[in-house]
PDB file of N, CA and C in Angstrom:
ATOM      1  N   UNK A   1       7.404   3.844  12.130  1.00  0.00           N
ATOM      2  CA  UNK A   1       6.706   2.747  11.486  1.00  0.00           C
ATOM      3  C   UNK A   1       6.839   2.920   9.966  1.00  0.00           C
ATOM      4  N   UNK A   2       7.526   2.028   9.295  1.00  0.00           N
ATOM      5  CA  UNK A   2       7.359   2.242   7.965  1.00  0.00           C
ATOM      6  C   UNK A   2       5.834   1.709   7.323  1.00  0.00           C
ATOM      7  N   UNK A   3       6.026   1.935   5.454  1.00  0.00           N
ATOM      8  CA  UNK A   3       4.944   2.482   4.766  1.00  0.00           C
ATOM      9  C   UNK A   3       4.056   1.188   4.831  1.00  0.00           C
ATOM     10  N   UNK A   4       4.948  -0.015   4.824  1.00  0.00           N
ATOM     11  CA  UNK A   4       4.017  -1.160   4.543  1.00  0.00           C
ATOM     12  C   UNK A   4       3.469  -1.722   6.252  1.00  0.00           C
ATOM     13  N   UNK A   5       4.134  -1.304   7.521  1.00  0.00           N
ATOM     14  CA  UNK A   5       3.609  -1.150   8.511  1.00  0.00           C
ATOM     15  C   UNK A   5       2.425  -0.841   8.522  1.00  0.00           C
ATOM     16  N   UNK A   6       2.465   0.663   8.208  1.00  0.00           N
ATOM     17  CA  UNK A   6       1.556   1.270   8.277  1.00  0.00           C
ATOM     18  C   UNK A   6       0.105   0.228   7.808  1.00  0.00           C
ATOM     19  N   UNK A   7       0.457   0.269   6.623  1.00  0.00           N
ATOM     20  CA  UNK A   7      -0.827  -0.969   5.669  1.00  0.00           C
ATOM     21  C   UNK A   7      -0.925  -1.643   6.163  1.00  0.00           C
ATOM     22  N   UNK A   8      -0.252  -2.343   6.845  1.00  0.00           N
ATOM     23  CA  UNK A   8      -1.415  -3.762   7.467  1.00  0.00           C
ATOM     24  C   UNK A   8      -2.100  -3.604   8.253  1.00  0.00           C
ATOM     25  N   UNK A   9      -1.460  -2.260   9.085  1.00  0.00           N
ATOM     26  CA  UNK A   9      -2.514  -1.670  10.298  1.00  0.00           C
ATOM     27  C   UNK A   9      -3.619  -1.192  10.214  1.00  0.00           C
ATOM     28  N   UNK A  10      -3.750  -0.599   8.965  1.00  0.00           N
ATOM     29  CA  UNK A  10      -5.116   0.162   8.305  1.00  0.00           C
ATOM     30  C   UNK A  10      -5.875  -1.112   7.463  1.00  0.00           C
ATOM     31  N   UNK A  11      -5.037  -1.902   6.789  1.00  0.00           N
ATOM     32  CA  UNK A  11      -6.100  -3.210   6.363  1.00  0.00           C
ATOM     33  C   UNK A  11      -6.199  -3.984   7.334  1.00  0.00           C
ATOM     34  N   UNK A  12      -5.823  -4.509   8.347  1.00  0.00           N
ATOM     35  CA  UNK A  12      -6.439  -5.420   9.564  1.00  0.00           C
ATOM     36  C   UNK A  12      -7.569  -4.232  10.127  1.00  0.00           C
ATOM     37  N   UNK A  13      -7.256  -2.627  10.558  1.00  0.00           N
ATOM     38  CA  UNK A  13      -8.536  -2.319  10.883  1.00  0.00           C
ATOM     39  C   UNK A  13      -9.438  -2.087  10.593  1.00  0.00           C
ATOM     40  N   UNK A  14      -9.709  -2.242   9.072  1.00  0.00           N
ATOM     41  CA  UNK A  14     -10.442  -2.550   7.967  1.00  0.00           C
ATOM     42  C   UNK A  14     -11.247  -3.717   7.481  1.00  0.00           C
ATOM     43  N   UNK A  15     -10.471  -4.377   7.792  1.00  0.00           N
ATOM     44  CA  UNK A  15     -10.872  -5.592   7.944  1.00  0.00           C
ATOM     45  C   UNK A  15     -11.956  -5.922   8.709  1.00  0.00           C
ATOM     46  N   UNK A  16     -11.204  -5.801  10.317  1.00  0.00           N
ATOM     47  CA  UNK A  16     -12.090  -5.704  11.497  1.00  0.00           C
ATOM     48  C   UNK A  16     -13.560  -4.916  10.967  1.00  0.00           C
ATOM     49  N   UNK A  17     -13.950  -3.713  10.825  1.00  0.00           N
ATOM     50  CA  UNK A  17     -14.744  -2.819  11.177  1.00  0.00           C
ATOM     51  C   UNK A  17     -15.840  -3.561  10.012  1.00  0.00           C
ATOM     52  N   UNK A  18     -15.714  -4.031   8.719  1.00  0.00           N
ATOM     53  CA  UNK A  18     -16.081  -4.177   7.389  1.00  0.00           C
ATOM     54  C   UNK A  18     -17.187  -5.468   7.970  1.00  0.00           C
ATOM     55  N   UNK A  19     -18.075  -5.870   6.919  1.00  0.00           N
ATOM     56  CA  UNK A  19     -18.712  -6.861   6.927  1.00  0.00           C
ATOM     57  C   UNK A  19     -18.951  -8.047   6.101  1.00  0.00           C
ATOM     58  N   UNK A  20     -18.958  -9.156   6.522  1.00  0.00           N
ATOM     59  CA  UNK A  20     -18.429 -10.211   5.618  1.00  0.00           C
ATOM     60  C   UNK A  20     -18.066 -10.370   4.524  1.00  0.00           C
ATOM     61  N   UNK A  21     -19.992  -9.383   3.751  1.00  0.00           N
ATOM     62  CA  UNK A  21     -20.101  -9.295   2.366  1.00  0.00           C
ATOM     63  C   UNK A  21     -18.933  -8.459   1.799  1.00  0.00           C
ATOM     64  N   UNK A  22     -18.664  -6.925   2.803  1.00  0.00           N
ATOM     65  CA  UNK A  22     -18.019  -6.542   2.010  1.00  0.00           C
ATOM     66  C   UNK A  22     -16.851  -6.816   1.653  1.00  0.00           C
ATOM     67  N   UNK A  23     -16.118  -7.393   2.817  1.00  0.00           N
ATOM     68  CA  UNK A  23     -14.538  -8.570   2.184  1.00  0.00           C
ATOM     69  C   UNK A  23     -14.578  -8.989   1.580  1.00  0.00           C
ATOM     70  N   UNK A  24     -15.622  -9.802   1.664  1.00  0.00           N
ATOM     71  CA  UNK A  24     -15.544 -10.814  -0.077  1.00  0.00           C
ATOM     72  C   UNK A  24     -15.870  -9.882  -0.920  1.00  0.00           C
ATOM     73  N   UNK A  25     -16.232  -9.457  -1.049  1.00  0.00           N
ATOM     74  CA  UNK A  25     -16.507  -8.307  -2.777  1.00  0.00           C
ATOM     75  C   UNK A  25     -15.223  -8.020  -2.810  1.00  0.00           C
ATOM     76  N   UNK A  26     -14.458  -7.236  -1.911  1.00  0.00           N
ATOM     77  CA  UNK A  26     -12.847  -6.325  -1.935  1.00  0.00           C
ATOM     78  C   UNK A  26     -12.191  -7.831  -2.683  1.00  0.00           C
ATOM     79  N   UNK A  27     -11.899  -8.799  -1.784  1.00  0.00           N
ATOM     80  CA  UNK A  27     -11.384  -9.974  -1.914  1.00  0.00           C
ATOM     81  C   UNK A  27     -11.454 -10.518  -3.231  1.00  0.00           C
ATOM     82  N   UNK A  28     -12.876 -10.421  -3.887  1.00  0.00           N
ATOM     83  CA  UNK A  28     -13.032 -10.601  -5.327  1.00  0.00           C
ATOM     84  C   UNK A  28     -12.135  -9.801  -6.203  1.00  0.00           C
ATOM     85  N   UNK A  29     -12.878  -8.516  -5.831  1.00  0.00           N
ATOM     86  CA  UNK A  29     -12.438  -7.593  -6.840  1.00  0.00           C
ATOM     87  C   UNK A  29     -10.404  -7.588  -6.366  1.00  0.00           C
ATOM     88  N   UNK A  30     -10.143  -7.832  -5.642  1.00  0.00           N
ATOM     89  CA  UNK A  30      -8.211  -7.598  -5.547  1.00  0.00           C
ATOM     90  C   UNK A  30      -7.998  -8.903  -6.374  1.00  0.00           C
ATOM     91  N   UNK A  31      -8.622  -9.846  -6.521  1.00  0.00           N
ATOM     92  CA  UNK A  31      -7.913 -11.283  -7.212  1.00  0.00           C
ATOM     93  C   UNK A  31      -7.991 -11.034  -8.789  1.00  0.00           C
ATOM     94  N   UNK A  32      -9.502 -10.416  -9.121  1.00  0.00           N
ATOM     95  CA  UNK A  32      -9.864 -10.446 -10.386  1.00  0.00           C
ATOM     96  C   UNK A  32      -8.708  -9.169 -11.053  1.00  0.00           C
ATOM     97  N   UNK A  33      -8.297  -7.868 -10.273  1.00  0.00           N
ATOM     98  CA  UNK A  33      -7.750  -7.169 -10.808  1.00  0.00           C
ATOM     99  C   UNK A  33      -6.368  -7.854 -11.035  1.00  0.00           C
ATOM    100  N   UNK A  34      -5.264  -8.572  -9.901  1.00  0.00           N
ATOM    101  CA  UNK A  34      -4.223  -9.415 -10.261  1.00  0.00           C
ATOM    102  C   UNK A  34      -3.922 -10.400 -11.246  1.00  0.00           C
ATOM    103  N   UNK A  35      -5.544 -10.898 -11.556  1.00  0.00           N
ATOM    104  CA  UNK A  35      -5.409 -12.045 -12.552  1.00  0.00           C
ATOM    105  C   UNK A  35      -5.686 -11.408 -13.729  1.00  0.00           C
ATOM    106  N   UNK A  36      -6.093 -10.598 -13.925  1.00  0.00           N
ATOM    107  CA  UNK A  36      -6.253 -10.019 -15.518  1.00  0.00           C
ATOM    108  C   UNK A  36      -6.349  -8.534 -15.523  1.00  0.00           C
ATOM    109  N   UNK A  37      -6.118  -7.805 -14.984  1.00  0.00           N
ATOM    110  CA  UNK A  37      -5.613  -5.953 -14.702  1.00  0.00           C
ATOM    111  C   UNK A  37      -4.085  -6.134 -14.862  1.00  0.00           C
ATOM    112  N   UNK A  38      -3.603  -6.233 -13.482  1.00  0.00           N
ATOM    113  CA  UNK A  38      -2.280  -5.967 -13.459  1.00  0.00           C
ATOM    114  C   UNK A  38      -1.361  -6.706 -14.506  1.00  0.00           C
ATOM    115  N   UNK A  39      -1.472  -7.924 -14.726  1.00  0.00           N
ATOM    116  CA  UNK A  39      -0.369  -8.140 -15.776  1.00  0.00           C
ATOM    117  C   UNK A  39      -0.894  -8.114 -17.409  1.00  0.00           C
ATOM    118  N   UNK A  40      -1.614  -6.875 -17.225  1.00  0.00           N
ATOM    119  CA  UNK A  40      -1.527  -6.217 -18.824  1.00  0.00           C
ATOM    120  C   UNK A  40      -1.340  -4.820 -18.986  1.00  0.00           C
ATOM    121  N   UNK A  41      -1.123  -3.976 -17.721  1.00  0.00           N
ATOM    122  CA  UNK A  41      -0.440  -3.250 -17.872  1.00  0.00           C
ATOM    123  C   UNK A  41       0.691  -2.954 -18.282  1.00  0.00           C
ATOM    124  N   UNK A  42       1.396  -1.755 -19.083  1.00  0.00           N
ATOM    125  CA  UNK A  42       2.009  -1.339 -19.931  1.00  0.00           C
ATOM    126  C   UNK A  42       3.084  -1.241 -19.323  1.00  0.00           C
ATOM    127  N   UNK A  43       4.291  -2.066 -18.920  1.00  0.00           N
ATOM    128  CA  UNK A  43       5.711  -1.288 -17.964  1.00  0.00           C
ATOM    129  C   UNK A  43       6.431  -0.098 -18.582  1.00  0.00           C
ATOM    130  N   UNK A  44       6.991   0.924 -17.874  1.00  0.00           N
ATOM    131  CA  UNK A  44       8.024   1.916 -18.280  1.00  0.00           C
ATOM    132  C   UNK A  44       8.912   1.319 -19.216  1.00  0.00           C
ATOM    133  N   UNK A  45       8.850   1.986 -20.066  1.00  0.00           N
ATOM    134  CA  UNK A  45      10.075   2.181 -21.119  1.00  0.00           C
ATOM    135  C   UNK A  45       9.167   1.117 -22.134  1.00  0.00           C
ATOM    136  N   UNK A  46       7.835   0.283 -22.110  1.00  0.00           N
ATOM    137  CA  UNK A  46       7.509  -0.423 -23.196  1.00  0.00           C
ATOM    138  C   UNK A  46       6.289   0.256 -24.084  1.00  0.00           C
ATOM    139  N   UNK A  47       6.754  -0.191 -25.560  1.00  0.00           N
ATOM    140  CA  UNK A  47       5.570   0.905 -26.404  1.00  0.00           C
ATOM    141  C   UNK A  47       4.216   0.671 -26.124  1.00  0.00           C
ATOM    142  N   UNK A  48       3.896   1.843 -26.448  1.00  0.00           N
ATOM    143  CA  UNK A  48       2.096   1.316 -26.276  1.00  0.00           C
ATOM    144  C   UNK A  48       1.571   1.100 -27.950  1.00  0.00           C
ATOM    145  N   UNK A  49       0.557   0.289 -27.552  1.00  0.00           N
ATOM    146  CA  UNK A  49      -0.483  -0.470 -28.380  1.00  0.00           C
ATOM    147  C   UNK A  49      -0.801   1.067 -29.437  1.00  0.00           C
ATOM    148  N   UNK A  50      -1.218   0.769 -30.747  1.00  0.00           N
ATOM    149  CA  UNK A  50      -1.758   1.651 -31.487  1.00  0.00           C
ATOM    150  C   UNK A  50      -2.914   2.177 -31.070  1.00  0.00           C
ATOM    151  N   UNK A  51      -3.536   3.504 -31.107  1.00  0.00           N
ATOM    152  CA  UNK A  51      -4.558   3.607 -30.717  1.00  0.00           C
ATOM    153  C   UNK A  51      -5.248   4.713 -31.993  1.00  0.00           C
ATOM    154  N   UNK A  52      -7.183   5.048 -31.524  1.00  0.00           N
ATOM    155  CA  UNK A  52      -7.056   6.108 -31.871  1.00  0.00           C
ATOM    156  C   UNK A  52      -8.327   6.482 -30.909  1.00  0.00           C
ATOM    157  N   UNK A  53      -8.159   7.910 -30.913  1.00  0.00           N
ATOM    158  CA  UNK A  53      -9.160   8.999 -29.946  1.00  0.00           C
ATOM    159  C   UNK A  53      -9.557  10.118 -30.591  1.00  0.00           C
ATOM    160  N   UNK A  54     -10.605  10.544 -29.848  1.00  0.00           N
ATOM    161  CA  UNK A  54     -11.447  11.523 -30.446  1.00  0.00           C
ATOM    162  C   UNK A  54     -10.447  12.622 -29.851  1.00  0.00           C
ATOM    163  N   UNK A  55     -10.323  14.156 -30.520  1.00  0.00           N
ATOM    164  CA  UNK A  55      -9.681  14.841 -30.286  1.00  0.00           C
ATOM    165  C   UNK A  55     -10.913  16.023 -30.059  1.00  0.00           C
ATOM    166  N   UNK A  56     -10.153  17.327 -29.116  1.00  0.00           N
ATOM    167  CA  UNK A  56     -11.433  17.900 -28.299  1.00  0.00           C
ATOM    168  C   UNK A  56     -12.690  18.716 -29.990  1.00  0.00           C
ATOM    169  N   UNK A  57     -12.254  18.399 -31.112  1.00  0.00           N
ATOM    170  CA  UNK A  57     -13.339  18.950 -32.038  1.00  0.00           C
ATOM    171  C   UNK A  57     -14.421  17.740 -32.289  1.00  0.00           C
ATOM    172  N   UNK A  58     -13.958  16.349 -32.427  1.00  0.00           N
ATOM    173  CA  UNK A  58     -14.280  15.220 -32.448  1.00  0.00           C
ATOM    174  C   UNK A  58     -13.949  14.454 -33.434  1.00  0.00           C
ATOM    175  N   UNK A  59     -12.793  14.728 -34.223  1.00  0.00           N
ATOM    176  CA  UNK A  59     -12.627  14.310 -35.534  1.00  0.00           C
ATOM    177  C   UNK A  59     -11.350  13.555 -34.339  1.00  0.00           C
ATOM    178  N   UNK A  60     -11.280  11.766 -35.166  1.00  0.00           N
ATOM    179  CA  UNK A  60     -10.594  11.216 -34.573  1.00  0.00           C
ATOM    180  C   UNK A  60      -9.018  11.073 -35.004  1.00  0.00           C
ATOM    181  N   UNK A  61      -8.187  10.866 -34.204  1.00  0.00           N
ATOM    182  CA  UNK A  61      -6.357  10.881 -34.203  1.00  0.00           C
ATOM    183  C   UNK A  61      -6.078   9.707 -34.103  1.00  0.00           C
ATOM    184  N   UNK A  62      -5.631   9.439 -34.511  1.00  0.00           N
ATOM    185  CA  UNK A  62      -4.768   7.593 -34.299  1.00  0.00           C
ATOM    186  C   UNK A  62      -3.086   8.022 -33.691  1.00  0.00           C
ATOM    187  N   UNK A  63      -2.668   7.125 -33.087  1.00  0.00           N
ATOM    188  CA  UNK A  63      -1.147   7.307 -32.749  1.00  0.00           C
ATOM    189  C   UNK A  63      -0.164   7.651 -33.907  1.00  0.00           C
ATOM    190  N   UNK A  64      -0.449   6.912 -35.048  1.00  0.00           N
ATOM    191  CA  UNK A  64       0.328   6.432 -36.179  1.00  0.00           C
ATOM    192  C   UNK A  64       0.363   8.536 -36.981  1.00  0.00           C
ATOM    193  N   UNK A  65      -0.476   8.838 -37.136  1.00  0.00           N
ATOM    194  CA  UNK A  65      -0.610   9.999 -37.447  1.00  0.00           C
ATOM    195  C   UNK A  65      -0.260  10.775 -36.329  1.00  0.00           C
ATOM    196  N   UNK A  66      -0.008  10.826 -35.365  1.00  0.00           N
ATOM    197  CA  UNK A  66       0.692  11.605 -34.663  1.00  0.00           C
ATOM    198  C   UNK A  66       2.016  11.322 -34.241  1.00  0.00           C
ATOM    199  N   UNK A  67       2.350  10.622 -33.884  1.00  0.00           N
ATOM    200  CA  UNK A  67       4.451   9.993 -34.510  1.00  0.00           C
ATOM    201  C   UNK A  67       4.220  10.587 -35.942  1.00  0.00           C
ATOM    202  N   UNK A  68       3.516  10.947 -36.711  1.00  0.00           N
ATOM    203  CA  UNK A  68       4.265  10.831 -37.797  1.00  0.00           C
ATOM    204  C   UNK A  68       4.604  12.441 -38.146  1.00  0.00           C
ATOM    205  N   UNK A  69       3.983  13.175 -37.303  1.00  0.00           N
ATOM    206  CA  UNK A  69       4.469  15.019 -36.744  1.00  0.00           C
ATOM    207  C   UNK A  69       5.733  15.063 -36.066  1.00  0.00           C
ATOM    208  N   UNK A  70       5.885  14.088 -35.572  1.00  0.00           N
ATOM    209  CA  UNK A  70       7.397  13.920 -34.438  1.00  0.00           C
ATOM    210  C   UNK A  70       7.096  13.528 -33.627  1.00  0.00           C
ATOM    211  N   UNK A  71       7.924  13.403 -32.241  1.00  0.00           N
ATOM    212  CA  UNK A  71       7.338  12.584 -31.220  1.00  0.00           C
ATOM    213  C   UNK A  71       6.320  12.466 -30.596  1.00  0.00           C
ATOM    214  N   UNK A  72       5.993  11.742 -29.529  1.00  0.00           N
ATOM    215  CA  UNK A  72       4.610  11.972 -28.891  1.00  0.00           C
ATOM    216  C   UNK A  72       4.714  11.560 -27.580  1.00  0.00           C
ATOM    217  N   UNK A  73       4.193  12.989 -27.124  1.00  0.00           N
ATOM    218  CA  UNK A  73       4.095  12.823 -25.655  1.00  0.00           C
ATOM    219  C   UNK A  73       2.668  12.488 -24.510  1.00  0.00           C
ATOM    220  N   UNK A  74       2.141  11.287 -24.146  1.00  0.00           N
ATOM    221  CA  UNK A  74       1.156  11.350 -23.089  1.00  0.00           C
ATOM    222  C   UNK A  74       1.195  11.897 -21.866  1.00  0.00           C
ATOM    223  N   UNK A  75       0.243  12.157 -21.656  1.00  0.00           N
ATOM    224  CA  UNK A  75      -0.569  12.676 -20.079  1.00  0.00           C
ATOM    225  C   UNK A  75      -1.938  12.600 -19.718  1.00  0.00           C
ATOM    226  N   UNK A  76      -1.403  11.412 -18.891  1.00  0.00           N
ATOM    227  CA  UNK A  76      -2.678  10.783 -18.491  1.00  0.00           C
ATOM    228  C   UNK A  76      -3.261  11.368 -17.159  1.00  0.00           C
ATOM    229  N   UNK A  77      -4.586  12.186 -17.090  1.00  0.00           N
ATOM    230  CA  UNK A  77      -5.371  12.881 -15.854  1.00  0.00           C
ATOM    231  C   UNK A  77      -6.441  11.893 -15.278  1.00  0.00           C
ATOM    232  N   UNK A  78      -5.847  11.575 -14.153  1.00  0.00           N
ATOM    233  CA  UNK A  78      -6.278  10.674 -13.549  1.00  0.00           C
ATOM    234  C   UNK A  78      -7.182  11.817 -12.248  1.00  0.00           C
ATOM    235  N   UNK A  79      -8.985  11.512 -12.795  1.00  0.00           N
ATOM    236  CA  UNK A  79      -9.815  12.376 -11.365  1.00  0.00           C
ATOM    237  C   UNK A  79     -11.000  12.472 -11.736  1.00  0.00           C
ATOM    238  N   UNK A  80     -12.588  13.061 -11.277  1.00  0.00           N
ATOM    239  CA  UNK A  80     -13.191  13.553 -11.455  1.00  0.00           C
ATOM    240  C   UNK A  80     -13.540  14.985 -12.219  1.00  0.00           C
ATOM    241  N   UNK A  81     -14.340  14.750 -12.955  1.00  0.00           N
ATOM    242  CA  UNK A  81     -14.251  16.119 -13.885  1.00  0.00           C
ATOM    243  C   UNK A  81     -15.584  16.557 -13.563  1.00  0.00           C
TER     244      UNK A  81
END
């Protein structure tokens, strides 16, 4: 069974088991993320937006000052801390 097999089998039994309310909330929340989440995400290979962040002392970094050391590399930790 391939991967997207798989998915419909686990969202139809998901579906099934769930309760009205909670489809429609999922249902909300999957439209609202398509209509304004997903197409403002950043694609591979396109620059990102200027930024700036607190750095771990708290004195803040902007992008612009850090390109300007040499390149710059992100890593984004995606989890519970």
């Amino acid at each position: 069974m391939s991967l997207e097999e798989k998915l419909v089998v686990r969202r139809t039994e998901s579906r099934r088991k769930a309760s009205r309310e909670r489809i429609e909330a999922l249902d909300n929340l999957t439209k609202f993320l398509r209509e304004n989440v997903i197409p403002n995400i950043i694609k591979p290979n396109e620059p990102l937006p200027a930024f700036a962040l607190a750095n771990e002392d708290g004195a803040t970094m902007t992008s612009e000052d850090l390109i300007a050391k040499g390149p710059l590399v992100l890593q984004f930790f995606r989890g519970h801390w």
